[in-house]
PDB file of N, CA and C in Angstrom:
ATOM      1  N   UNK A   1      -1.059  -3.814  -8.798  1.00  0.00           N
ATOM      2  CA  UNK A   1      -2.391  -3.609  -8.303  1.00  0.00           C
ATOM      3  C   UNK A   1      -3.251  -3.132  -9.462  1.00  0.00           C
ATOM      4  N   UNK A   2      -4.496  -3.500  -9.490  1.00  0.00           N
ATOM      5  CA  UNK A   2      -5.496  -3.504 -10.369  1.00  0.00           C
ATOM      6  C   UNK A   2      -6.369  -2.141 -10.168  1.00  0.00           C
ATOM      7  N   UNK A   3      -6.491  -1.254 -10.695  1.00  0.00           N
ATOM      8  CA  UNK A   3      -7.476  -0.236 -10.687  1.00  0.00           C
ATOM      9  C   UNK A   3      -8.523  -0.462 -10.914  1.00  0.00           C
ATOM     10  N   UNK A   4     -10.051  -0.177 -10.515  1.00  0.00           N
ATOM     11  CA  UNK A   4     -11.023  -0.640 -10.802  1.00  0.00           C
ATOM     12  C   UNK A   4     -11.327   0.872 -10.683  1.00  0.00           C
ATOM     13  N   UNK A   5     -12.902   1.069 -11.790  1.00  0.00           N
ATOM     14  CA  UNK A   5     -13.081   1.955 -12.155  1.00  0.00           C
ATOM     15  C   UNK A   5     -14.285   1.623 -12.706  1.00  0.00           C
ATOM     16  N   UNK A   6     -15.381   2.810 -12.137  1.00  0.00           N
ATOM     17  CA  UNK A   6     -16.383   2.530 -12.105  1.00  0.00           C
ATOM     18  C   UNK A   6     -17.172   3.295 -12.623  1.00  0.00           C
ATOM     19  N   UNK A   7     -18.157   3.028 -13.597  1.00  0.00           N
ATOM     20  CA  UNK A   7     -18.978   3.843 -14.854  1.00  0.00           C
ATOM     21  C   UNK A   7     -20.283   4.262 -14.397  1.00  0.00           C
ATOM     22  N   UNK A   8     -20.620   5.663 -14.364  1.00  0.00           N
ATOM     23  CA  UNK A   8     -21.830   6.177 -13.628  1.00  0.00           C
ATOM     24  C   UNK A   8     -22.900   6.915 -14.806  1.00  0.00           C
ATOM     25  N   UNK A   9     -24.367   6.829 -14.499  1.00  0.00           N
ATOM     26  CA  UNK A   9     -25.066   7.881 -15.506  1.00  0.00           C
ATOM     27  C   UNK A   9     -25.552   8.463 -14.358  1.00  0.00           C
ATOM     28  N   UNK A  10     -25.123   9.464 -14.113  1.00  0.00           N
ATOM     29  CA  UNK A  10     -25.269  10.699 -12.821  1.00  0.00           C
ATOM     30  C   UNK A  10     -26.714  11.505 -13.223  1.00  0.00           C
ATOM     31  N   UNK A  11     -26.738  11.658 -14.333  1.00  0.00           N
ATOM     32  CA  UNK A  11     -27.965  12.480 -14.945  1.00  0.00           C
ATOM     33  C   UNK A  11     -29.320  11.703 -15.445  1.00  0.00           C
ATOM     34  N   UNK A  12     -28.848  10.476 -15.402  1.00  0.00           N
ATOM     35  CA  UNK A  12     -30.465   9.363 -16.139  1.00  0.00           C
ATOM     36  C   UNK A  12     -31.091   9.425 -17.163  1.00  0.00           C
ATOM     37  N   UNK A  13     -29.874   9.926 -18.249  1.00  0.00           N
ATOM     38  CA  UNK A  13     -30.193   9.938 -19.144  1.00  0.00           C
ATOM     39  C   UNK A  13     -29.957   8.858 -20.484  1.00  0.00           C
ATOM     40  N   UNK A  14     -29.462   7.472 -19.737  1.00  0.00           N
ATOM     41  CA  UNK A  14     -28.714   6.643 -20.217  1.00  0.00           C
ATOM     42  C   UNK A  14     -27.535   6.134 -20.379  1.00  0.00           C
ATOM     43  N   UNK A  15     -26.942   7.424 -20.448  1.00  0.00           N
ATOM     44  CA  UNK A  15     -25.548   7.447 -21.099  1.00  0.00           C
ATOM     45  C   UNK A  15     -24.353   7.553 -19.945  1.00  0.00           C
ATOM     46  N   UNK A  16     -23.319   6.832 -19.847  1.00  0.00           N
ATOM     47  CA  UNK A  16     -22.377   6.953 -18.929  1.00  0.00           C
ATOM     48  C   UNK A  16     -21.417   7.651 -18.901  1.00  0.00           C
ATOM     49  N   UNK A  17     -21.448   8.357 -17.885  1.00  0.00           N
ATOM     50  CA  UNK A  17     -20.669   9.863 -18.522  1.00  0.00           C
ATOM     51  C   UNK A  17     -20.033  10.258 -17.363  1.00  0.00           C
ATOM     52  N   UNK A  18     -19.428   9.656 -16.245  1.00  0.00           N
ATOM     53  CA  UNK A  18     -18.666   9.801 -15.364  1.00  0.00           C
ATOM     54  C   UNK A  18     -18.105   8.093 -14.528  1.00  0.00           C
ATOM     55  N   UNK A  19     -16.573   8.637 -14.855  1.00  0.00           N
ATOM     56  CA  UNK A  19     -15.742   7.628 -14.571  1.00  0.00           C
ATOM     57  C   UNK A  19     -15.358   7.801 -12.687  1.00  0.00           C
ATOM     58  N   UNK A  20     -15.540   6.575 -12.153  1.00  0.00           N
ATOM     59  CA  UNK A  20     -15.368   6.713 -10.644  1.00  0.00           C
ATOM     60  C   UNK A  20     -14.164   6.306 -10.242  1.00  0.00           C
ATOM     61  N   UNK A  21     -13.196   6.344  -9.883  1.00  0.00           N
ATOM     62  CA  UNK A  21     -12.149   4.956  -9.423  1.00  0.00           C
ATOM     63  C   UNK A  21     -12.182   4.892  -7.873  1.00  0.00           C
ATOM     64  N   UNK A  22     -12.478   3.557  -7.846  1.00  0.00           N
ATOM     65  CA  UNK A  22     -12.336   2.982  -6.397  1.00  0.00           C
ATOM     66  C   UNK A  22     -10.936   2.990  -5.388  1.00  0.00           C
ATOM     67  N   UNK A  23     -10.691   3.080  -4.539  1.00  0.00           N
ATOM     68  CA  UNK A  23      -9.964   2.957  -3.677  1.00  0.00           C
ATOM     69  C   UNK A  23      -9.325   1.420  -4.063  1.00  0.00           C
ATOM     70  N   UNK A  24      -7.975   1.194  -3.918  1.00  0.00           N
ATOM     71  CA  UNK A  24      -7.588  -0.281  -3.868  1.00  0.00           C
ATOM     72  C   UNK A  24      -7.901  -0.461  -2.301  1.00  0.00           C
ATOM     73  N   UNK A  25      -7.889  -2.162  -1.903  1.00  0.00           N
ATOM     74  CA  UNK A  25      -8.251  -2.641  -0.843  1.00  0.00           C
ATOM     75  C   UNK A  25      -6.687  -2.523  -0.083  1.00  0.00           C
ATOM     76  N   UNK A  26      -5.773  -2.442  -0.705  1.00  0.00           N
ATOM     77  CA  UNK A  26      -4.024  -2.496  -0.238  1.00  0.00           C
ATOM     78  C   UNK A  26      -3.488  -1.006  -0.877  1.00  0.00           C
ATOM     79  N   UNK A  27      -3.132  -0.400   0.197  1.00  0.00           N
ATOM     80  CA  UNK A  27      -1.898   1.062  -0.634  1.00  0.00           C
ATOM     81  C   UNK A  27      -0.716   0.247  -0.323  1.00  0.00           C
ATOM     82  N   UNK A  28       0.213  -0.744  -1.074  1.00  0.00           N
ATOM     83  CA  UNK A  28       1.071  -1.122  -0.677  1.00  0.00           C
ATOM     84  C   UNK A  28       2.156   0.042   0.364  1.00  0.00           C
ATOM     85  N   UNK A  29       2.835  -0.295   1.288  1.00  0.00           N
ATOM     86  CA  UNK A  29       3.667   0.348   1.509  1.00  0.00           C
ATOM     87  C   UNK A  29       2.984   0.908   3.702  1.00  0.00           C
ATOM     88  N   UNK A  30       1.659   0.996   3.348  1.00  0.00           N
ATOM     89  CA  UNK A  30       1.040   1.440   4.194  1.00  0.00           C
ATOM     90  C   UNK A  30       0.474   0.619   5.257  1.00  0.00           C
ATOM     91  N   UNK A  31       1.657   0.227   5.841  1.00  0.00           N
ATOM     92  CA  UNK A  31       2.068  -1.093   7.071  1.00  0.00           C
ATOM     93  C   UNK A  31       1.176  -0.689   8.449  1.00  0.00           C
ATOM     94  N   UNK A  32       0.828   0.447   8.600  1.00  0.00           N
ATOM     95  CA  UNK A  32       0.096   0.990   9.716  1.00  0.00           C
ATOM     96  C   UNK A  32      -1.552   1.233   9.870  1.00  0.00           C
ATOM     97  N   UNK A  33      -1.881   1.404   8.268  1.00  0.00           N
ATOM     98  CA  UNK A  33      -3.338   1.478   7.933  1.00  0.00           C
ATOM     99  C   UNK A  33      -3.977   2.424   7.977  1.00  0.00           C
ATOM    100  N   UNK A  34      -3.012   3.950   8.169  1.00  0.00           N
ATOM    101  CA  UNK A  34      -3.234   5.168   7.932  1.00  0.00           C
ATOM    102  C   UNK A  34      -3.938   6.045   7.168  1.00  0.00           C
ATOM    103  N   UNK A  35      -4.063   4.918   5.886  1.00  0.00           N
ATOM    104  CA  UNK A  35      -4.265   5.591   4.173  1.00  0.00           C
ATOM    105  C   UNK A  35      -2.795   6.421   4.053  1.00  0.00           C
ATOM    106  N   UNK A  36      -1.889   6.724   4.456  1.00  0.00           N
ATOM    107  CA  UNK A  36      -0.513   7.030   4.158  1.00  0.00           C
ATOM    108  C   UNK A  36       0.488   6.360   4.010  1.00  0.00           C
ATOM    109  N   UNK A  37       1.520   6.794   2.959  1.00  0.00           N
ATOM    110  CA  UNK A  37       3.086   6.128   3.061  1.00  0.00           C
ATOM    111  C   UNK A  37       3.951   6.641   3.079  1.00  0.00           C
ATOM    112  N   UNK A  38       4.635   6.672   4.494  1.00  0.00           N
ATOM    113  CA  UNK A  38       5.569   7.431   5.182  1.00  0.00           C
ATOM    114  C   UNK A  38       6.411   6.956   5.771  1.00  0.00           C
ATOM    115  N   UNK A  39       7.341   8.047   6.835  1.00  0.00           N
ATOM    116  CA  UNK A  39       8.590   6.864   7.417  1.00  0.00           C
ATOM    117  C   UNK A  39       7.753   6.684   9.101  1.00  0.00           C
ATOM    118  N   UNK A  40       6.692   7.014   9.182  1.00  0.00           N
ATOM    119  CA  UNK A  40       5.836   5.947  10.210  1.00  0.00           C
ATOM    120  C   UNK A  40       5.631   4.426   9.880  1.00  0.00           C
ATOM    121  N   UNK A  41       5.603   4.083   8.278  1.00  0.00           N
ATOM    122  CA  UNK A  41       5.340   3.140   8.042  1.00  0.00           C
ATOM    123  C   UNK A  41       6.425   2.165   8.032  1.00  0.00           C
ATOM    124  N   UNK A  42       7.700   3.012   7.818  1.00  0.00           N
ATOM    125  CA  UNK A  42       9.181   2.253   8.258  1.00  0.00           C
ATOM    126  C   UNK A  42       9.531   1.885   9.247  1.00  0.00           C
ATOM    127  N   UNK A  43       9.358   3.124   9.782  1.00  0.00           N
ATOM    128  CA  UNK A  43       9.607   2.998  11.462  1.00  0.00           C
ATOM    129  C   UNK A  43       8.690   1.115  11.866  1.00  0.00           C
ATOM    130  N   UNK A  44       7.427   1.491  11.636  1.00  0.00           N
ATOM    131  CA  UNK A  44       6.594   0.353  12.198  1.00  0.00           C
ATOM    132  C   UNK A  44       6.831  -1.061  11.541  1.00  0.00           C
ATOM    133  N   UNK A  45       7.750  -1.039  10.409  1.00  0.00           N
ATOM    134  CA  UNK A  45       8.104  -2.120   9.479  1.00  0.00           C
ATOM    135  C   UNK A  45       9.208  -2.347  10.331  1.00  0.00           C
ATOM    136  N   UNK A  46      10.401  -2.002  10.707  1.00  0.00           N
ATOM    137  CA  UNK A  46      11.545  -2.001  11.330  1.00  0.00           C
ATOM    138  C   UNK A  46      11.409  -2.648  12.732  1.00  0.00           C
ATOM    139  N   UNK A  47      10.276  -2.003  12.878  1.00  0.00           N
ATOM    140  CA  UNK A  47       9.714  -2.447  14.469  1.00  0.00           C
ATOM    141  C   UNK A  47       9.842  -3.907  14.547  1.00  0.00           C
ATOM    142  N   UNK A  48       8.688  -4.466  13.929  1.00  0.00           N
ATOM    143  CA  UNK A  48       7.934  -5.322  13.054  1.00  0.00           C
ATOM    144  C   UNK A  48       9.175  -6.506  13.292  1.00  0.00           C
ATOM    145  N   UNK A  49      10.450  -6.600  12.393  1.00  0.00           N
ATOM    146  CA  UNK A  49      11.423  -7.110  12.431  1.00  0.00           C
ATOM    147  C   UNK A  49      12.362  -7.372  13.385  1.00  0.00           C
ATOM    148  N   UNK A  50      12.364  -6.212  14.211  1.00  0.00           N
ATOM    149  CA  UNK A  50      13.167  -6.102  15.410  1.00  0.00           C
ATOM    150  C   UNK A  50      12.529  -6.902  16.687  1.00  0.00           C
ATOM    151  N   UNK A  51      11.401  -7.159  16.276  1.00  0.00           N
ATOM    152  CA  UNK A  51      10.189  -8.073  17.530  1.00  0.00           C
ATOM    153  C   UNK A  51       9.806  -7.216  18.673  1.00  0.00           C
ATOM    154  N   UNK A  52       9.916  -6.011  18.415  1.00  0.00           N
ATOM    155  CA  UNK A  52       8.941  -5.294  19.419  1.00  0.00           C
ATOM    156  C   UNK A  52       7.770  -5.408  19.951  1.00  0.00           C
ATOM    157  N   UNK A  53       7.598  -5.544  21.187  1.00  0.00           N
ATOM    158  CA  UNK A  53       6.066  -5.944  21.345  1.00  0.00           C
ATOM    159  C   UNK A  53       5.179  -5.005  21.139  1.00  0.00           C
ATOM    160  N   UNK A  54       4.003  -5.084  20.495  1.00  0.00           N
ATOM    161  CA  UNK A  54       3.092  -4.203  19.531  1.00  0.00           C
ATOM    162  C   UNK A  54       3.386  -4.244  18.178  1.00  0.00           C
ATOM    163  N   UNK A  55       3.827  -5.087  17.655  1.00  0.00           N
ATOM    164  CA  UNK A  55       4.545  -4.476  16.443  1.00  0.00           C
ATOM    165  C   UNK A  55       4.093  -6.308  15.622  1.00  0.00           C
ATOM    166  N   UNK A  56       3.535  -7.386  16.181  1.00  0.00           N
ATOM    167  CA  UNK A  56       3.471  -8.651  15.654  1.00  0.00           C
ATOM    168  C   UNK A  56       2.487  -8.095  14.152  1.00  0.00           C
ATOM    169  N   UNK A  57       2.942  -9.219  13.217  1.00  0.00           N
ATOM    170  CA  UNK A  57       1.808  -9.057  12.196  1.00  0.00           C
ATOM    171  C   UNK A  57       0.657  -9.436  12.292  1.00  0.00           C
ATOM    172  N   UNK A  58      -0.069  -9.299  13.590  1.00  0.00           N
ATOM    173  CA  UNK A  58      -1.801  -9.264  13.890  1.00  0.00           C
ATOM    174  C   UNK A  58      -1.710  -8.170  14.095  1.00  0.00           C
ATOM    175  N   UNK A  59      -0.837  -7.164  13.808  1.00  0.00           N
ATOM    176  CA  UNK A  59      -1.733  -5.763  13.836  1.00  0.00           C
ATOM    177  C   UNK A  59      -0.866  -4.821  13.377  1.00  0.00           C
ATOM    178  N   UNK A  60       0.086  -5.380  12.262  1.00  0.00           N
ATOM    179  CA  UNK A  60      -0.014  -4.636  10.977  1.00  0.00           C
ATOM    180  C   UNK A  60      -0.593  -4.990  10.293  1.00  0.00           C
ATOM    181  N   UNK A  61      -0.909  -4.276   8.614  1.00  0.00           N
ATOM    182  CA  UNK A  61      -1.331  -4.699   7.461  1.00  0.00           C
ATOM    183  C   UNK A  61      -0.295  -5.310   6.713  1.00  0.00           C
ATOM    184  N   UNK A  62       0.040  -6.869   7.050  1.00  0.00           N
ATOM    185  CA  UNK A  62       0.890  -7.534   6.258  1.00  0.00           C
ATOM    186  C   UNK A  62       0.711  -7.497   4.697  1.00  0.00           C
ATOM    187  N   UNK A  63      -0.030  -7.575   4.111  1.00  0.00           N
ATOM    188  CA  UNK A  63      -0.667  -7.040   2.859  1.00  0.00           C
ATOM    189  C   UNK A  63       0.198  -6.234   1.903  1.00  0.00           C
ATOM    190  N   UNK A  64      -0.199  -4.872   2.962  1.00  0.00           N
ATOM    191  CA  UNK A  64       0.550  -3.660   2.876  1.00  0.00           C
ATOM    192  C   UNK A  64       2.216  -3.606   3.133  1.00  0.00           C
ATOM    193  N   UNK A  65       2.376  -4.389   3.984  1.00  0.00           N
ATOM    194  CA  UNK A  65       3.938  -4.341   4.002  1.00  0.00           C
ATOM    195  C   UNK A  65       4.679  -5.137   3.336  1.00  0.00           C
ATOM    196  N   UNK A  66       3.780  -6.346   2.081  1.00  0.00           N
ATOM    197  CA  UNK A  66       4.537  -6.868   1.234  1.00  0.00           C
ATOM    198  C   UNK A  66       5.004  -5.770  -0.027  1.00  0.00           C
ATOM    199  N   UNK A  67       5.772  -4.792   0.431  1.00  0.00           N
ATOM    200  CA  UNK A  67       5.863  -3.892  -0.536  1.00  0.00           C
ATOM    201  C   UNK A  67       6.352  -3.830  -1.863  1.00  0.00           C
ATOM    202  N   UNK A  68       7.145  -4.991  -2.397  1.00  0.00           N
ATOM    203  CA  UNK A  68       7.755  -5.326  -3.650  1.00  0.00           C
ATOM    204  C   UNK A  68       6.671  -6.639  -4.108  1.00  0.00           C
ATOM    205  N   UNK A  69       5.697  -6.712  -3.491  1.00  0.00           N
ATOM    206  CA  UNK A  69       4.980  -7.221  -3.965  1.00  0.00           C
ATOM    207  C   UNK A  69       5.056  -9.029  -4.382  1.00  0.00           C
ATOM    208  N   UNK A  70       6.535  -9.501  -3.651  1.00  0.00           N
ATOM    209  CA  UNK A  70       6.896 -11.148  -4.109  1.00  0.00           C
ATOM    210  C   UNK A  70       5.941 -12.266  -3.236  1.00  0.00           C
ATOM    211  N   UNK A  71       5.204 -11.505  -2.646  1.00  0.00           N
ATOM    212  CA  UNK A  71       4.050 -12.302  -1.752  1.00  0.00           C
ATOM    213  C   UNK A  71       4.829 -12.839  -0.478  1.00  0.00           C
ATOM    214  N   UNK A  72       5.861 -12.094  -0.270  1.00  0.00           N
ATOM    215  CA  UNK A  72       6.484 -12.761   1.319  1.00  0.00           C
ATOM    216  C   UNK A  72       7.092 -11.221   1.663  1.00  0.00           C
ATOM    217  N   UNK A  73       6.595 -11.116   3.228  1.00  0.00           N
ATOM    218  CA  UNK A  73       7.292 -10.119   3.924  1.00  0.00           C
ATOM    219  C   UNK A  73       8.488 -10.316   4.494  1.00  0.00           C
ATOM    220  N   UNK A  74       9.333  -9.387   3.653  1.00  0.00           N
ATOM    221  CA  UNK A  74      11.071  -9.737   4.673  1.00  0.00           C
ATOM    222  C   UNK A  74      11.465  -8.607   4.474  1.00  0.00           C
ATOM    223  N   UNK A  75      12.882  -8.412   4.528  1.00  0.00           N
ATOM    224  CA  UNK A  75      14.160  -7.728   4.918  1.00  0.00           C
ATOM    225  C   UNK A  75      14.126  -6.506   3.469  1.00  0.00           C
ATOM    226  N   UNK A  76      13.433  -7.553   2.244  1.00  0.00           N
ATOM    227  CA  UNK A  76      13.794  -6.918   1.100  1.00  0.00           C
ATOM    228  C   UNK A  76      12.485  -5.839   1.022  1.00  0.00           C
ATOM    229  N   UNK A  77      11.543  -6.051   1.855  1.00  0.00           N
ATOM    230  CA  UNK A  77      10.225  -4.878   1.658  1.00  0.00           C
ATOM    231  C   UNK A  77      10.620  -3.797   2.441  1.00  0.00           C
ATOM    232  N   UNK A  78      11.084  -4.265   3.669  1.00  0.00           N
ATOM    233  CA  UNK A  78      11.625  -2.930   4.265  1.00  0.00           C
ATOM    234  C   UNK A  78      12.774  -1.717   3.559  1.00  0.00           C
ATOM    235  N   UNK A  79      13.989  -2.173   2.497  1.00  0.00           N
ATOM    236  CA  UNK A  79      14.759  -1.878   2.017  1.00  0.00           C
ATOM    237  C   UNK A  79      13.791  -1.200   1.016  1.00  0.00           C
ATOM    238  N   UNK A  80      12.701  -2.095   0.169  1.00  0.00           N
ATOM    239  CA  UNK A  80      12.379  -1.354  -0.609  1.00  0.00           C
ATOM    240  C   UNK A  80      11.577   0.096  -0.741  1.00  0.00           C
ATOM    241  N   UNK A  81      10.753  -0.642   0.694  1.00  0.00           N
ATOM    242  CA  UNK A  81       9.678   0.641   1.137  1.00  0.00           C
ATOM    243  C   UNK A  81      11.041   2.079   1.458  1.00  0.00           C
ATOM    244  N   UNK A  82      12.150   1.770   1.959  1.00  0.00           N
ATOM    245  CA  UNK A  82      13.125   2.990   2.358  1.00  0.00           C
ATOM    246  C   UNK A  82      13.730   3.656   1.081  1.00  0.00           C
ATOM    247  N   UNK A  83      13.459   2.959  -0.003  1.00  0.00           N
ATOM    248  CA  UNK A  83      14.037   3.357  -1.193  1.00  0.00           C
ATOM    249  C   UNK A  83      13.185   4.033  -1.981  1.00  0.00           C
ATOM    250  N   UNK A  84      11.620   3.368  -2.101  1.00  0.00           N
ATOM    251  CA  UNK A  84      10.344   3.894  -2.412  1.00  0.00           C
ATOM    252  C   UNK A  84      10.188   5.478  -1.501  1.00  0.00           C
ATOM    253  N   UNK A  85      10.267   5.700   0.100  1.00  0.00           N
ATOM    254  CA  UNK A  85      10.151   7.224   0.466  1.00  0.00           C
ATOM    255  C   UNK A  85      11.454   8.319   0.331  1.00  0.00           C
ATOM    256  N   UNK A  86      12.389   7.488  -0.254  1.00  0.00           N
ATOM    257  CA  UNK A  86      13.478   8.413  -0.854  1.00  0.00           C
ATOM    258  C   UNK A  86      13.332   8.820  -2.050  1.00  0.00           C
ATOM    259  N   UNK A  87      12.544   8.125  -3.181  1.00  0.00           N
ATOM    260  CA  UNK A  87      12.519   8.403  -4.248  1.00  0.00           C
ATOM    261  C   UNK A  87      13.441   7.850  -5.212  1.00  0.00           C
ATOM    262  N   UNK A  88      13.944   6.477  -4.557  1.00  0.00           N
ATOM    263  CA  UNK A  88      14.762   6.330  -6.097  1.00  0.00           C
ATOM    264  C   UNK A  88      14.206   5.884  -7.281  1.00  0.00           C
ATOM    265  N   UNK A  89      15.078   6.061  -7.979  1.00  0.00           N
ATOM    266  CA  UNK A  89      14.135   5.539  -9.636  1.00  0.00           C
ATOM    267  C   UNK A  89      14.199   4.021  -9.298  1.00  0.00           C
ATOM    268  N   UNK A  90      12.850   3.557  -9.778  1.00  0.00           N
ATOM    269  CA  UNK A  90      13.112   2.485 -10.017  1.00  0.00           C
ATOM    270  C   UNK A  90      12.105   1.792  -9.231  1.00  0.00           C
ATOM    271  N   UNK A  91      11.871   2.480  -7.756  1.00  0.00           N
ATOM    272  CA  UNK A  91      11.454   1.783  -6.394  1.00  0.00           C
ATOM    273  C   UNK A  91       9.992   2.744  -6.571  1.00  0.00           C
ATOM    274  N   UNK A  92       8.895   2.200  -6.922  1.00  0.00           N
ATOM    275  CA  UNK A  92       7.518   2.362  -7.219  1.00  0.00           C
ATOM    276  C   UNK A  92       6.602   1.247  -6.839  1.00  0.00           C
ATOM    277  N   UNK A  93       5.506   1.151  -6.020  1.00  0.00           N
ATOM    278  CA  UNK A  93       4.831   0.319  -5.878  1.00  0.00           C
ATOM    279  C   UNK A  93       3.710   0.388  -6.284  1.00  0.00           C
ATOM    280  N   UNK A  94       3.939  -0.533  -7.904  1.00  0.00           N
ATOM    281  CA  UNK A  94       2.786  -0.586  -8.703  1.00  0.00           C
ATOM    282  C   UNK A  94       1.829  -1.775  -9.141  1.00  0.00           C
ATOM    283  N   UNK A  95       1.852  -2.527  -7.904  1.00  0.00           N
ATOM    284  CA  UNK A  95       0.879  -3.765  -8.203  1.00  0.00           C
ATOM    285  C   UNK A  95      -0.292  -3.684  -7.935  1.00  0.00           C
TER     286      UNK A  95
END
């Protein structure tokens, strides 16, 4: 994921002198649309898979639940997102 970052002259004096950063449009990981990434977001990923009704991808953030980022939601985002709120090395979602 791309940071965008945005250059301000707060004072009008020309000069740009405060850096803004925008919100990304995706927190990968954040399958529910909370602004959080948690094991709500597992839980609802798990769901998701299991075919619970409430749970179709018209109303998650498929986006968000491509969490390894290979542009397809499966078996391996859920694993990763569970590895990402454990903390292992390695499992960071930095696109």
């Amino acid at each position: 994921m791309e940071e965008v970052k945005i250059m301000a002259d707060t004072d009008g004096d020309g000069e740009y002198e405060t850096e803004l950063a925008a919100e990304p449009d995706v927190l990968p990981g954040d399958v529910n649309s909370d602004k959080n990434v948690n094991k709500l977001d597992l839980i609802t990923l798990s769901r998701h898979f299991a075919g619970w009704d409430g749970y179709g991808a018209e109303t998650l953030d498929m986006d968000a639940a491509d969490v390894n980022g290979d542009g397809t939601v499966n078996a391996a985002d859920r694993l990763f997102l569970a590895r990402m709120l454990d903390r292992w090395t390695g499992y960071v979602a930095d696109r």
